[in-house]
Protein backbone atom coordinates (compact mmCIF):
# COMPACT_ATOMS: atom_id res chain seq x y z
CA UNK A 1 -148.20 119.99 1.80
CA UNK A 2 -148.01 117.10 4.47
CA UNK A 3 -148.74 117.68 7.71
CA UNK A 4 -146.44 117.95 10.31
CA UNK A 5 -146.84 118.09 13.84
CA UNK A 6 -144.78 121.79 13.81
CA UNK A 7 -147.57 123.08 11.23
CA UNK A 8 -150.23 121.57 13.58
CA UNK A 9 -149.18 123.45 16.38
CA UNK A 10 -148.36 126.51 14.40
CA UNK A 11 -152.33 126.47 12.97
CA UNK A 12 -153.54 125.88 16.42
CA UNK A 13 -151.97 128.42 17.53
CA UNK A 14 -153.50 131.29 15.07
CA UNK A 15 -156.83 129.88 16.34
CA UNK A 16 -155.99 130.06 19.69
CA UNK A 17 -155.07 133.19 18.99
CA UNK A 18 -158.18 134.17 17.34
CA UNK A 19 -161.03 132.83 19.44
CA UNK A 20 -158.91 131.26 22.41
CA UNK A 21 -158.65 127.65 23.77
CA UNK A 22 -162.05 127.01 24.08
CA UNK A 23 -163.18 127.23 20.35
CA UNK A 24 -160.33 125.25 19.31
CA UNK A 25 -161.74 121.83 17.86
CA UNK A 26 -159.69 118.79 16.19
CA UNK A 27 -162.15 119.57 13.36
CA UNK A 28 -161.63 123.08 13.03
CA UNK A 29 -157.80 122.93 12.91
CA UNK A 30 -158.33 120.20 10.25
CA UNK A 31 -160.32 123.06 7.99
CA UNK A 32 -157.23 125.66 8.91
CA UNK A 33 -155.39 122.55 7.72
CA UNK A 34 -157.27 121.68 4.78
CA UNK A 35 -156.65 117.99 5.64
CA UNK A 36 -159.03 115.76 6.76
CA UNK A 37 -159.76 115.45 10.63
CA UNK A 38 -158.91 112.01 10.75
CA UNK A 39 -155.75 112.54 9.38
CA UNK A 40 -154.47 115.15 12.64
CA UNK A 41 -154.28 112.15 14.57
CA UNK A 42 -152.09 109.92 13.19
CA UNK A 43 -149.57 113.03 14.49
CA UNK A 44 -151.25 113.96 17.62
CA UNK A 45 -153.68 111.70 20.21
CA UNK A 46 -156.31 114.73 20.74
CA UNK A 47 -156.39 118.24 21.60
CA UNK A 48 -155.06 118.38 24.69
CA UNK A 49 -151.80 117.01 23.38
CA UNK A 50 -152.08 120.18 20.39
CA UNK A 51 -152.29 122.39 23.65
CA UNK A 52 -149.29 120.83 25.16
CA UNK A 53 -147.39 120.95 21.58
CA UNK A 54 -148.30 124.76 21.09
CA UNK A 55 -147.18 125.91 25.11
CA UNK A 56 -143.60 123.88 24.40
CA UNK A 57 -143.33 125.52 21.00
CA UNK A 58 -144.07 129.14 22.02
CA UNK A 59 -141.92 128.02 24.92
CA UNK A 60 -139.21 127.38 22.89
CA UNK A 61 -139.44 130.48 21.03
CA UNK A 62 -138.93 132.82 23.96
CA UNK A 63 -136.47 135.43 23.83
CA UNK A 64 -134.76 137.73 25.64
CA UNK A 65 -131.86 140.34 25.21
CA UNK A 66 -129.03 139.29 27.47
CA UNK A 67 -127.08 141.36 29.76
CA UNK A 68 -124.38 139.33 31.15
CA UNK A 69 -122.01 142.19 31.95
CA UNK A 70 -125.09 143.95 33.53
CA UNK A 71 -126.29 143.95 36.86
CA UNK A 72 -128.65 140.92 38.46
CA UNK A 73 -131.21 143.22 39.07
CA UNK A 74 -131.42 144.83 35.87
CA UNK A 75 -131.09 141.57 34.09
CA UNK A 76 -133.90 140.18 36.10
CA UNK A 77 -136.23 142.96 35.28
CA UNK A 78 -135.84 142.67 31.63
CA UNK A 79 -136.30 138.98 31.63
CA UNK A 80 -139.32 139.17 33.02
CA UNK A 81 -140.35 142.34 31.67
CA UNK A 82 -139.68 140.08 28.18
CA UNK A 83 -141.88 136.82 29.34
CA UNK A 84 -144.57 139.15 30.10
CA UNK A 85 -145.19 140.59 26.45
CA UNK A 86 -144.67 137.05 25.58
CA UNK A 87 -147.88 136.43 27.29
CA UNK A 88 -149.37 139.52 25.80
CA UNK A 89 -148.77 138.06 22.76
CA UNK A 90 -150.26 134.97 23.20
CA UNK A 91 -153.07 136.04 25.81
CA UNK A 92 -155.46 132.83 25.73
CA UNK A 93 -152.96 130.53 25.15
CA UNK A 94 -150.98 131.41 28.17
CA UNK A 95 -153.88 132.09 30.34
CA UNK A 96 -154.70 128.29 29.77
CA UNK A 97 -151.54 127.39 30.81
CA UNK A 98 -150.79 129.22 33.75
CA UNK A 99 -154.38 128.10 34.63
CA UNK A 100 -153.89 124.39 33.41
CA UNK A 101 -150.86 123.20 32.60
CA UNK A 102 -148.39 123.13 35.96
CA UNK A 103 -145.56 121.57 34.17
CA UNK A 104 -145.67 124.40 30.70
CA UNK A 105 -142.17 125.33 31.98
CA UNK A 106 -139.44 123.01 31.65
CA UNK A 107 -135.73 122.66 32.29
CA UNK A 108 -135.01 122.95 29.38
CA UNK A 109 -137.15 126.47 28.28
CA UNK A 110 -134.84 129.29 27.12
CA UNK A 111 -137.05 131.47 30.58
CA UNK A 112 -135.91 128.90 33.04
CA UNK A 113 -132.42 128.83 31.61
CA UNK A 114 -131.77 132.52 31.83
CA UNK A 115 -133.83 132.98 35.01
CA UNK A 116 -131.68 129.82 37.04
CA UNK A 117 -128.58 132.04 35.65
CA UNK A 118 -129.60 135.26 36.80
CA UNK A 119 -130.47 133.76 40.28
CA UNK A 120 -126.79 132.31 40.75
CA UNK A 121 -125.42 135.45 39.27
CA UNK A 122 -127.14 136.94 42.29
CA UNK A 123 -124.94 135.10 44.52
CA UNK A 124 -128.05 132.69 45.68
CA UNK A 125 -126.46 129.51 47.08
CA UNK A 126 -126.60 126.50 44.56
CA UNK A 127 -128.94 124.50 47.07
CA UNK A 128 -130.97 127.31 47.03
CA UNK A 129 -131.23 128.36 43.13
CA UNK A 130 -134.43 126.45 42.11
CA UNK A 131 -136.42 127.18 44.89
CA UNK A 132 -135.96 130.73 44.89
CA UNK A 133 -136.36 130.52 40.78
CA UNK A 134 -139.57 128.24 41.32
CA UNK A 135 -141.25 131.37 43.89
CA UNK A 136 -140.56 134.46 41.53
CA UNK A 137 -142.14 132.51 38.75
CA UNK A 138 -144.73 131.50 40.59
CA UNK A 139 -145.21 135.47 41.93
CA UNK A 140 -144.67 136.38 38.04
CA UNK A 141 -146.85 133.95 36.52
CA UNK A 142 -149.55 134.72 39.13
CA UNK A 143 -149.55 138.37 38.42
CA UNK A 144 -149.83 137.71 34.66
CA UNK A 145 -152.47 135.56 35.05
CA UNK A 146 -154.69 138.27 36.94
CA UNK A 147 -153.74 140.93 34.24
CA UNK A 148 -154.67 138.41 31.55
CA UNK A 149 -158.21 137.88 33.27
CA UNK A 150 -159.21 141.43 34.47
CA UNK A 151 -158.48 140.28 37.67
CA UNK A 152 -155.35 142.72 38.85
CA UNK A 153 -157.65 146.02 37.20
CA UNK A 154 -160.38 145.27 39.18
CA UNK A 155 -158.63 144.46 42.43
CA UNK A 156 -156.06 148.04 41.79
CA UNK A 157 -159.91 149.75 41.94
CA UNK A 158 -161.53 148.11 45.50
CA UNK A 159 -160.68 150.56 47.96
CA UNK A 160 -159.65 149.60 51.63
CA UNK A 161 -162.77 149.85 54.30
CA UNK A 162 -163.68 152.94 55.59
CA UNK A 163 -161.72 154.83 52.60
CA UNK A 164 -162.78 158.27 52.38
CA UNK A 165 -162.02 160.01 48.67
CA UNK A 166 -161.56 163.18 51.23
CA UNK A 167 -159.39 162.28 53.66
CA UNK A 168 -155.92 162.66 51.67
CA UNK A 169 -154.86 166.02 52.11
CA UNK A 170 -152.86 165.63 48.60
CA UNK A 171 -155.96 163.35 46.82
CA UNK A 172 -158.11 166.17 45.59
CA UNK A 173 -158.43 166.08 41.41
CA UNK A 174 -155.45 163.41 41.32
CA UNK A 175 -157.62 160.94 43.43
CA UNK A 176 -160.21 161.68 41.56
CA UNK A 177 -158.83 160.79 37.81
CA UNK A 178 -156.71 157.93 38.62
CA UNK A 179 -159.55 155.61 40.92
CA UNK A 180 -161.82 155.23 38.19
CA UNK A 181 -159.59 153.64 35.96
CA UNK A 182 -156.66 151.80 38.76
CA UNK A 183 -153.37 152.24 38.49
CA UNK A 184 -151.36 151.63 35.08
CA UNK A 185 -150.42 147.76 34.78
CA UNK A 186 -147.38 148.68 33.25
CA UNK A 187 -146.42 150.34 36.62
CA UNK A 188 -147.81 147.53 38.99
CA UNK A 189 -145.65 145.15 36.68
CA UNK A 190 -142.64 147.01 37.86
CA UNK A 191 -143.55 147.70 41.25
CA UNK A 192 -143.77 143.54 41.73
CA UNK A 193 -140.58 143.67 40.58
CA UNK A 194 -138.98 146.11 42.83
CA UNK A 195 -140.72 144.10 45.54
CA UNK A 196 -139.28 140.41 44.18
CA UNK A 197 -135.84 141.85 43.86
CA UNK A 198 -135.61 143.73 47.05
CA UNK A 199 -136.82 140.70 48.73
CA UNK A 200 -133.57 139.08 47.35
CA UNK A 201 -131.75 141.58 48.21
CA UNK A 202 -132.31 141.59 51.72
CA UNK A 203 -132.03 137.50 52.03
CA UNK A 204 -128.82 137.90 50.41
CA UNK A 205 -127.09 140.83 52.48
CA UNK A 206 -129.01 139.52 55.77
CA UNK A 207 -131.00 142.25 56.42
């Protein structure tokens, strides 16, 4: 079969998935190829452009259910709640590029499309749309980043100084099983929301 630059990104990606970004090699995509490493780059320059080809096409692959008739706020959650197990999918990948590639979303994306509509569906001025879409990614992506790394568990577990275990009246045994571990990500992931969308809220109504 010839190669083609959508079956090179579509190999690298089952390596990335596999043993992440860092073991990915020109040469070892060429074995998962069976073609000759030579021959990978009379389609791509080197690997950095494979990287950039595999963000764009799992980019372009993103989905989410749509709600038009549904409230903002609900629509907003879900989108998001979507791009997340997106990057659960693909953990190395995106980790890489939240971490390395600034410009991974584009106008274009099927996530900035829906997001930039959700915003105006809000009833955020026109002027106004981007930078308030650019900020919730940013808060979103940032978030996702530190769950990808290990980052957000161990941060849920540091206490604040001079925490005392026994000074909540209602901490007892609850306290108790829940430190250890931190607090669900699943629950953190929703509480970021309810903090990004009554932020909006509150710009909007003038609160």
């Amino acid at each position: 079969m010839p190669l083609t630059e959508a079956g090179i990104y579509t190999a690298a990606l089952r390596l990335i998935d596999a043993d992440g970004v860092e073991a990915l090699t020109m040469r070892k995509l060429a074995t998962e190829l069976d073609a000759n490493p030579m021959s990978l780059y009379h389609h791509v320059p080197n690997k950095e452009a494979v990287l950039r080809g595999v963000t764009r096409m799992v980019g372009a692959q993103f989905r989410t259910v749509t709600l038009e008739d549904a409230p903002w706020q609900e629509r907003i959650r879900l989108l998001a709640t979507d791009f997340r197990s997106l990057a659960h999918r693909h953990p190395e990948l995106m980790a890489y590029s939240f971490s390395h590639q600034p410009d991974f979303i584009q106008p274009d994306d099927p996530f900035w499309t829906a997001l930039t509509a959700i915003v105006q569906a809000a009833g955020v001025p026109q002027s106004e749309v981007s930078e308030i879409a650019a900020l919730m990614v940013a808060v979103v992506i940032g978030v996702l980043a530190a769950e990808l790394n290990g980052s957000l568990h161990k941060w849920s577990t540091l206490k604040p100084p001079g925490f005392d275990d026994g000074e909540d009246g209602d901490g007892g045994a609850d306290s108790a099983d829940v430190a250890p571990e931190g607090p669900d990500q699943d629950h953190m992931f929703r509480l970021v929301m309810d903090t990004l969308i009554t932020g909006l809220e509150s710009r909007l109504t003038g609160e």
